[in-house]
PDB file of N, CA and C in Angstrom:
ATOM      1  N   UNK A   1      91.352  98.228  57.731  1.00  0.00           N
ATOM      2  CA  UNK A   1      90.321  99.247  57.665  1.00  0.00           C
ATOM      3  C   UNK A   1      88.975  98.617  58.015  1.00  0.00           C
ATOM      4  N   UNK A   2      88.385  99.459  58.490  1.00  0.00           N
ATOM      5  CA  UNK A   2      86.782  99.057  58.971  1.00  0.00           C
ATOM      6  C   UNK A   2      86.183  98.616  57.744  1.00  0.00           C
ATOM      7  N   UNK A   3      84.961  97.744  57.938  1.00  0.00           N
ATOM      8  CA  UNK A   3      84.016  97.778  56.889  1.00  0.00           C
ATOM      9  C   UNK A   3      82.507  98.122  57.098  1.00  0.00           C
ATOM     10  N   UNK A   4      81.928  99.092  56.350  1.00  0.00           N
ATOM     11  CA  UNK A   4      81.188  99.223  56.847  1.00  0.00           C
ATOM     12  C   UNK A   4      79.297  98.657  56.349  1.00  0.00           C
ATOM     13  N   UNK A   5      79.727  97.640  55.770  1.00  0.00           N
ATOM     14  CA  UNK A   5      78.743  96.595  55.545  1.00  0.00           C
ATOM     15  C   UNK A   5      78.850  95.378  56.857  1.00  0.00           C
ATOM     16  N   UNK A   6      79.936  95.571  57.644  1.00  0.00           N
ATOM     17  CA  UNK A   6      80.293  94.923  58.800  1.00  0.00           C
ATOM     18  C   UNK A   6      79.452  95.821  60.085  1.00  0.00           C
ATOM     19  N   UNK A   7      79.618  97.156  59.963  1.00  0.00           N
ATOM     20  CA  UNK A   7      79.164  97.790  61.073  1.00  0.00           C
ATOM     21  C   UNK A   7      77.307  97.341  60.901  1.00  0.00           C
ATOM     22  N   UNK A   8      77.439  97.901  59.541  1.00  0.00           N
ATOM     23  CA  UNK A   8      75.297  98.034  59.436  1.00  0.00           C
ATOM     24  C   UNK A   8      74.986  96.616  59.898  1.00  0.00           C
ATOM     25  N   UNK A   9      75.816  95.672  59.591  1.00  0.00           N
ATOM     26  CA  UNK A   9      75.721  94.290  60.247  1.00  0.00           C
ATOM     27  C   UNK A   9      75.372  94.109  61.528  1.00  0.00           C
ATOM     28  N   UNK A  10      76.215  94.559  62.204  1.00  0.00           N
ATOM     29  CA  UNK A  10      76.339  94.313  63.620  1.00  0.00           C
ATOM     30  C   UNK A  10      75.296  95.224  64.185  1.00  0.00           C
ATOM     31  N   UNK A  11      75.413  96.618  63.783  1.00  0.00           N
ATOM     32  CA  UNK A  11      74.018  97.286  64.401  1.00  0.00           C
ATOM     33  C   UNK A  11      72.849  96.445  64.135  1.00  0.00           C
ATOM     34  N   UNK A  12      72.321  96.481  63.304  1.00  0.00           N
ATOM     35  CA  UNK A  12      71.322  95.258  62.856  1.00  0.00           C
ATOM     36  C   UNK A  12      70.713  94.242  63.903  1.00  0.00           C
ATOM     37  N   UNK A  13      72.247  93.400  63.827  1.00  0.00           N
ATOM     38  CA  UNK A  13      72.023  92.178  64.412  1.00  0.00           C
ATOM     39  C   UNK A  13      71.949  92.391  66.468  1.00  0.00           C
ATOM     40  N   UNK A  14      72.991  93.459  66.581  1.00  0.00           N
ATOM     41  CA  UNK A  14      72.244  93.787  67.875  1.00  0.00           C
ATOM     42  C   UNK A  14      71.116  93.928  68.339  1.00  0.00           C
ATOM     43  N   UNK A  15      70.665  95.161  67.555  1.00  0.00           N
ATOM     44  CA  UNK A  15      69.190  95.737  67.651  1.00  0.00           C
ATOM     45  C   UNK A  15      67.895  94.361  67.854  1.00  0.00           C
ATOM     46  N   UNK A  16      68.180  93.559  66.773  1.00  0.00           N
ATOM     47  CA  UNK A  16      67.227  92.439  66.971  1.00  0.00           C
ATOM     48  C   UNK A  16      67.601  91.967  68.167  1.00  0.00           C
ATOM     49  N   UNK A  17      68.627  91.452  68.399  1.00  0.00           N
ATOM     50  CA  UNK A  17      69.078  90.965  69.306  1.00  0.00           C
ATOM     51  C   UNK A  17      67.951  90.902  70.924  1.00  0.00           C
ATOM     52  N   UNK A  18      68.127  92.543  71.116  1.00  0.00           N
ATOM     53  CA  UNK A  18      67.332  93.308  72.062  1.00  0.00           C
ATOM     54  C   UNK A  18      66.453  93.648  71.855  1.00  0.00           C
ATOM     55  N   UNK A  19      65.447  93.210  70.712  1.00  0.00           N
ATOM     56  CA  UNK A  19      63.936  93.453  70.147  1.00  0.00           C
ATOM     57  C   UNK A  19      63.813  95.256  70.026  1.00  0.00           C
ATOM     58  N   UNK A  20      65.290  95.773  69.813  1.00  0.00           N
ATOM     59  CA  UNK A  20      64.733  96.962  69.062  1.00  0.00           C
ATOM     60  C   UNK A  20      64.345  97.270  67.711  1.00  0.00           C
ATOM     61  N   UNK A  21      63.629  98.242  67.505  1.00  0.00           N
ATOM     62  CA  UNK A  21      63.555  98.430  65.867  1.00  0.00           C
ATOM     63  C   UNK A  21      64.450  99.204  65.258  1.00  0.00           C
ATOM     64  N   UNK A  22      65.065  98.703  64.441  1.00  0.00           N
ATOM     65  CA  UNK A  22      66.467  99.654  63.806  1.00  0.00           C
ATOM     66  C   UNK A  22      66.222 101.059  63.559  1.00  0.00           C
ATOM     67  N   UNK A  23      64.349 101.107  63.168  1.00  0.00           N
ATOM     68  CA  UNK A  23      64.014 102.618  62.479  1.00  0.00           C
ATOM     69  C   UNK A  23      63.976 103.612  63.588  1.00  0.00           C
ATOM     70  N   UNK A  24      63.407 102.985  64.761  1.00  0.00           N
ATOM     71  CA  UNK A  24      63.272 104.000  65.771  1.00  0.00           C
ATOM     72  C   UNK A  24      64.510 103.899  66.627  1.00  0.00           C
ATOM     73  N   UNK A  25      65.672 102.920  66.618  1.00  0.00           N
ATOM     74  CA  UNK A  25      67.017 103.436  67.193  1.00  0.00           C
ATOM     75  C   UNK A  25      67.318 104.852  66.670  1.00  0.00           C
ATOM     76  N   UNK A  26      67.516 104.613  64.961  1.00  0.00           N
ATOM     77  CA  UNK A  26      68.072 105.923  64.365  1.00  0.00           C
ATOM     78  C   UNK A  26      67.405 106.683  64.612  1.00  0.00           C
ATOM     79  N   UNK A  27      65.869 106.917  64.427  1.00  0.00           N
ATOM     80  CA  UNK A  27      65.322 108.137  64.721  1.00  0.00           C
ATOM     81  C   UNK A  27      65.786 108.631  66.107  1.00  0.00           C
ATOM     82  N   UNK A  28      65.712 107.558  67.226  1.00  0.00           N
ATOM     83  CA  UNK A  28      66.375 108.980  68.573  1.00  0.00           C
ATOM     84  C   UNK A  28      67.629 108.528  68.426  1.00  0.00           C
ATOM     85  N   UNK A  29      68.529 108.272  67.733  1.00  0.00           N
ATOM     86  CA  UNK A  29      69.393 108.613  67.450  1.00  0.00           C
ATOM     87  C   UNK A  29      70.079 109.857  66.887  1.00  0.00           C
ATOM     88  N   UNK A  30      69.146 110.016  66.245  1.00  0.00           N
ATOM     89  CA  UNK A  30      69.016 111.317  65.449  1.00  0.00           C
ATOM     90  C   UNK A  30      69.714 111.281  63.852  1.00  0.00           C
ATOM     91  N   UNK A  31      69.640 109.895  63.740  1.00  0.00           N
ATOM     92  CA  UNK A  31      70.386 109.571  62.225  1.00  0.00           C
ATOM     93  C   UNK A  31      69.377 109.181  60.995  1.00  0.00           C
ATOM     94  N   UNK A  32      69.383 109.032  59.920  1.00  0.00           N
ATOM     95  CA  UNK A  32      68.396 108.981  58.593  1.00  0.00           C
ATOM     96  C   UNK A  32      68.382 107.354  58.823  1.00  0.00           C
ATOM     97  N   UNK A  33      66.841 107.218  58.787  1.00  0.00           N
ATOM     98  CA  UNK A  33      66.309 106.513  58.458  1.00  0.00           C
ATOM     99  C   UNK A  33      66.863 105.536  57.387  1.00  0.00           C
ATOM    100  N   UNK A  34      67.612 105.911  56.583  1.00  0.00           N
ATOM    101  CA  UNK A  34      68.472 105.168  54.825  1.00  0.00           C
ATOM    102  C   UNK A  34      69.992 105.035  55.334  1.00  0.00           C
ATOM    103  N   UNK A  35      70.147 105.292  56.553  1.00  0.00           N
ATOM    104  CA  UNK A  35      71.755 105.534  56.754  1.00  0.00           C
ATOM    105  C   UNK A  35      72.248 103.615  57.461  1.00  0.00           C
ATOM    106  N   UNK A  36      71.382 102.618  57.033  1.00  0.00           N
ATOM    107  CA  UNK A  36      71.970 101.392  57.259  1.00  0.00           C
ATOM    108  C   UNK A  36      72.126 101.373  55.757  1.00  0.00           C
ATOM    109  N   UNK A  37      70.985 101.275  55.183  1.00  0.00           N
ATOM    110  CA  UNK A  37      70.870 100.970  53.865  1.00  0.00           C
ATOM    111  C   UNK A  37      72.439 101.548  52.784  1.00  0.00           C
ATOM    112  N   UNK A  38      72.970 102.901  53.428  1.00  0.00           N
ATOM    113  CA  UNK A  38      73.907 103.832  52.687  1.00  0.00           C
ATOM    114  C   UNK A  38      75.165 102.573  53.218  1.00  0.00           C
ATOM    115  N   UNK A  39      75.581 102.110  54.487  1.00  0.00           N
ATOM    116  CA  UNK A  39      76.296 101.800  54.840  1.00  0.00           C
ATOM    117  C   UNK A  39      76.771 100.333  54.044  1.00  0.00           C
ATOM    118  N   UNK A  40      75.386  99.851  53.889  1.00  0.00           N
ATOM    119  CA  UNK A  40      75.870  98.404  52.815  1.00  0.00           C
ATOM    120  C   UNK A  40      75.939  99.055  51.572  1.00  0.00           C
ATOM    121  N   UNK A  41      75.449 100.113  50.973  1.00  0.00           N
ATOM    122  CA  UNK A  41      75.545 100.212  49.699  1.00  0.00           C
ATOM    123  C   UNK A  41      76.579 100.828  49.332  1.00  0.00           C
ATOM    124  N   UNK A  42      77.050 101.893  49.718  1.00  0.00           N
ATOM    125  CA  UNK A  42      77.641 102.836  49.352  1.00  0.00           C
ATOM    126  C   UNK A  42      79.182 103.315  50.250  1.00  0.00           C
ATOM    127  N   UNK A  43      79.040 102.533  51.071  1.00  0.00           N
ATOM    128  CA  UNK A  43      80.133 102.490  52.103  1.00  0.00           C
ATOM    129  C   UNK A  43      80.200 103.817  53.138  1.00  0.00           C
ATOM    130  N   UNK A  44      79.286 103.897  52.683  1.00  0.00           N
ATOM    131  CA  UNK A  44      78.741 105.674  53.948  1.00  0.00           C
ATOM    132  C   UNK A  44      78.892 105.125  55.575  1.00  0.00           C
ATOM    133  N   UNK A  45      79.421 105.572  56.063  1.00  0.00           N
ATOM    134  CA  UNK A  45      79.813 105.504  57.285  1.00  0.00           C
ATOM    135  C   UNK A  45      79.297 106.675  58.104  1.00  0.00           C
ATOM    136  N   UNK A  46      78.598 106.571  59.447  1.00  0.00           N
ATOM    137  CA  UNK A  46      78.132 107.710  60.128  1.00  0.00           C
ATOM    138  C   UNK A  46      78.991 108.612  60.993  1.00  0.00           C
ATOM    139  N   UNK A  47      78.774 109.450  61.436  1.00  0.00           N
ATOM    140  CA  UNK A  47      79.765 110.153  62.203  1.00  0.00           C
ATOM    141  C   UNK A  47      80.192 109.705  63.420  1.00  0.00           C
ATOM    142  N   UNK A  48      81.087 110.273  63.663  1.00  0.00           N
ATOM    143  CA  UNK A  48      81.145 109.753  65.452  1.00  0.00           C
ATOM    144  C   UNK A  48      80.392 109.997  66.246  1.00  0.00           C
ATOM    145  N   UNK A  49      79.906 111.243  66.415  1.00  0.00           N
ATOM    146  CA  UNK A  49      79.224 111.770  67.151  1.00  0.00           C
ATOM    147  C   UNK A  49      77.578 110.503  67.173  1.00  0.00           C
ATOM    148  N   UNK A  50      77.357 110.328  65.732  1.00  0.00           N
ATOM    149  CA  UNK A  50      76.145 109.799  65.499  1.00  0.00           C
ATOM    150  C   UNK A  50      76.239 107.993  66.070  1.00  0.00           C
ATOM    151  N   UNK A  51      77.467 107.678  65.776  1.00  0.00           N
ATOM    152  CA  UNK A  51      78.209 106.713  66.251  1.00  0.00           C
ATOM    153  C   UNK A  51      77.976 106.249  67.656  1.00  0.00           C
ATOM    154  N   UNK A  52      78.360 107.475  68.358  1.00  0.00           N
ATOM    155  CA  UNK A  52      78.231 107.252  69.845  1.00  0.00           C
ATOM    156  C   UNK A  52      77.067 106.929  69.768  1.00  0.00           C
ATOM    157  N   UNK A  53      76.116 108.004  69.778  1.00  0.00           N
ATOM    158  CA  UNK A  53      74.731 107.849  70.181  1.00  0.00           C
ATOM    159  C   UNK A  53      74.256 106.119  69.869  1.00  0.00           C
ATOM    160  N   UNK A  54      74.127 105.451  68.469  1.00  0.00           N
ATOM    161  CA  UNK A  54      74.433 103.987  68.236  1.00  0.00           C
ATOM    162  C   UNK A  54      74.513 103.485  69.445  1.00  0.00           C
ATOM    163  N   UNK A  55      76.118 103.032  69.924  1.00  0.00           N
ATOM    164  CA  UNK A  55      76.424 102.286  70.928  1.00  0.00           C
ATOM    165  C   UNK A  55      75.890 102.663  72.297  1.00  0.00           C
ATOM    166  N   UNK A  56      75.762 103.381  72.420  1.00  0.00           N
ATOM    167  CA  UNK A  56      75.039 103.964  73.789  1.00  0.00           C
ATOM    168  C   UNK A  56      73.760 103.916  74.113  1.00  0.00           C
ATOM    169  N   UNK A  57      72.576 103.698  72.895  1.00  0.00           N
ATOM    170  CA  UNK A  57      71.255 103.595  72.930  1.00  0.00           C
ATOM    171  C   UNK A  57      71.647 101.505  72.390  1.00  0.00           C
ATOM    172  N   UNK A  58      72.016 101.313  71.984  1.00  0.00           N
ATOM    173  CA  UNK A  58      72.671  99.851  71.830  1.00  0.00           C
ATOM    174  C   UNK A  58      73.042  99.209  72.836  1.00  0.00           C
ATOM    175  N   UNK A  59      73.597  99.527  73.932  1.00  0.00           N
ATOM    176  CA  UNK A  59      74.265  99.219  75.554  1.00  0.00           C
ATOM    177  C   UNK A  59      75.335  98.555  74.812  1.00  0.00           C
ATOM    178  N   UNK A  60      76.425  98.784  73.925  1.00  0.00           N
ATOM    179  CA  UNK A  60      77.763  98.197  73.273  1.00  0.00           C
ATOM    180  C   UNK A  60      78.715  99.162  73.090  1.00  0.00           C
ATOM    181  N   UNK A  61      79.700  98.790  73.095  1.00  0.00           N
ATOM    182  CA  UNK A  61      80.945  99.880  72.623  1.00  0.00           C
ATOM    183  C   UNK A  61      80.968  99.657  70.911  1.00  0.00           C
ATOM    184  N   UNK A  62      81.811 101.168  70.753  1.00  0.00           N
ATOM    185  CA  UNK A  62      81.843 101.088  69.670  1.00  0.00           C
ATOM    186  C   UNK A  62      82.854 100.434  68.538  1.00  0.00           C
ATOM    187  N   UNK A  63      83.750  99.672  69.176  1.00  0.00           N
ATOM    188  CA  UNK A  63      84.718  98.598  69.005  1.00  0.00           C
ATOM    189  C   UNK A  63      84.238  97.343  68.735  1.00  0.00           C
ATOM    190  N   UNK A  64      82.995  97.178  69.074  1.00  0.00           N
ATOM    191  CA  UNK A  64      82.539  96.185  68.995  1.00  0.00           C
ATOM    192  C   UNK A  64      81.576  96.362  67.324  1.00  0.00           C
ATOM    193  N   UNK A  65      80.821  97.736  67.802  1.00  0.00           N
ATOM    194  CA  UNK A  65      80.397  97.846  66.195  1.00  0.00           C
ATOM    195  C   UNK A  65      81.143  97.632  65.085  1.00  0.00           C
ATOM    196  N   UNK A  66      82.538  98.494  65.525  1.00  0.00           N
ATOM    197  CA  UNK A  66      83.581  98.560  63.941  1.00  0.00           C
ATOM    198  C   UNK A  66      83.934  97.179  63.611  1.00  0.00           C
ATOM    199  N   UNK A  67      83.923  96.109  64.687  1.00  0.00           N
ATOM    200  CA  UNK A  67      84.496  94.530  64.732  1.00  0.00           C
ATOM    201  C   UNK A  67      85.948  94.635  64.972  1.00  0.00           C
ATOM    202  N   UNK A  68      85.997  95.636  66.205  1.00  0.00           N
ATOM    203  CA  UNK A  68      87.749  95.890  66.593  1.00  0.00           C
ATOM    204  C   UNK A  68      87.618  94.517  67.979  1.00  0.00           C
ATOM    205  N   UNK A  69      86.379  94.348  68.193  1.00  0.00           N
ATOM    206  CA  UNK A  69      86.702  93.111  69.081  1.00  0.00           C
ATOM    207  C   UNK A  69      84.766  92.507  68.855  1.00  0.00           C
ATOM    208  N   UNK A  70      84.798  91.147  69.919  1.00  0.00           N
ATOM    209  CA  UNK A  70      84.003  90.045  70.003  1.00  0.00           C
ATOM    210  C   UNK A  70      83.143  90.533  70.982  1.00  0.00           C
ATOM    211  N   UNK A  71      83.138  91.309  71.673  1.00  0.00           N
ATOM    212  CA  UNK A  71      82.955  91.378  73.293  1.00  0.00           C
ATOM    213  C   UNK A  71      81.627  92.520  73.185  1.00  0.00           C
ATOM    214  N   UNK A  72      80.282  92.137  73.151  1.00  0.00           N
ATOM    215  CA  UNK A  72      79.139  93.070  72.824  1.00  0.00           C
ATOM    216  C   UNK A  72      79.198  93.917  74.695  1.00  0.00           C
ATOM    217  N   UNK A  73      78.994  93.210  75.231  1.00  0.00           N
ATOM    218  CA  UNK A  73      78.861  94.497  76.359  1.00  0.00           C
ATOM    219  C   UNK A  73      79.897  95.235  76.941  1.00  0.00           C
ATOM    220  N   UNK A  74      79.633  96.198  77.423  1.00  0.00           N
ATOM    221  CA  UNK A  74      80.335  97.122  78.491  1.00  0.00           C
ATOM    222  C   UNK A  74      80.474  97.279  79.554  1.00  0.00           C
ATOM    223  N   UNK A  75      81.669  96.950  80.417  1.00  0.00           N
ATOM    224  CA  UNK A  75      81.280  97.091  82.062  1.00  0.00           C
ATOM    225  C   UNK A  75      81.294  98.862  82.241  1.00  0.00           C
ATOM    226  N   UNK A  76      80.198  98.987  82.642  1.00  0.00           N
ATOM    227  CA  UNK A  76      79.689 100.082  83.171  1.00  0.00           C
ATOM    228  C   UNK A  76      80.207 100.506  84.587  1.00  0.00           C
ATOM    229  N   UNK A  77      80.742 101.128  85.453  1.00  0.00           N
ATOM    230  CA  UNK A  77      80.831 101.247  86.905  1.00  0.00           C
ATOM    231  C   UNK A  77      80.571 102.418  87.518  1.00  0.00           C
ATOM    232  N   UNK A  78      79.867 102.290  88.716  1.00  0.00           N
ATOM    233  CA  UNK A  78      79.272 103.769  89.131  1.00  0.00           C
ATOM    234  C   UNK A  78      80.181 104.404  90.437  1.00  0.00           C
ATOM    235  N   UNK A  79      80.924 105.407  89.823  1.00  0.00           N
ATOM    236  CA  UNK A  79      81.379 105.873  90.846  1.00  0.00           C
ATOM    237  C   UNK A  79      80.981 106.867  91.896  1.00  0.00           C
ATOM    238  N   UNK A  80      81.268 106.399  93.112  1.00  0.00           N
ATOM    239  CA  UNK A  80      80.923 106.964  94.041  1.00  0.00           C
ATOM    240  C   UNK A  80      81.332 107.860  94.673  1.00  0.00           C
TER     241      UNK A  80
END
């Protein structure tokens, strides 16, 4: 099973990563401001939907958030 003191982790540590600010990911994310904080405390986990948005404003999959793998980026490809 996922953990999700593992996910708020990894969002976290991305975000710095890429000199974002965690508060204004979630805000256009469209997620609460307390919803890392819920995730270490309380084991609150966000939706998928809210999820996506995460990895996608993150440039990571979301496999990588849950710690289903090592591998932070995504090959992207543009089809023509």
């Amino acid at each position: 099973m996922y953990n999700s003191q593992d996910l708020a982790y990894r969002i976290k540590t991305i975000a710095k990563s890429k000199n974002i600010p965690t508060g204004t990911m979630l805000k256009e994310c469209g997620v609460g401001k307390n919803s890392l904080s819920s995730m270490q405390s309380t084991g609150h986990y966000p939706r998928v939907d809210k999820l996506i948005k995460i990895a996608d404003y993150l440039d990571c999959s979301i496999d990588y958030l849950l710690g289903r793998t090592d591998i932070v980026s995504i090959n992207k490809t543009e089809n023509n």
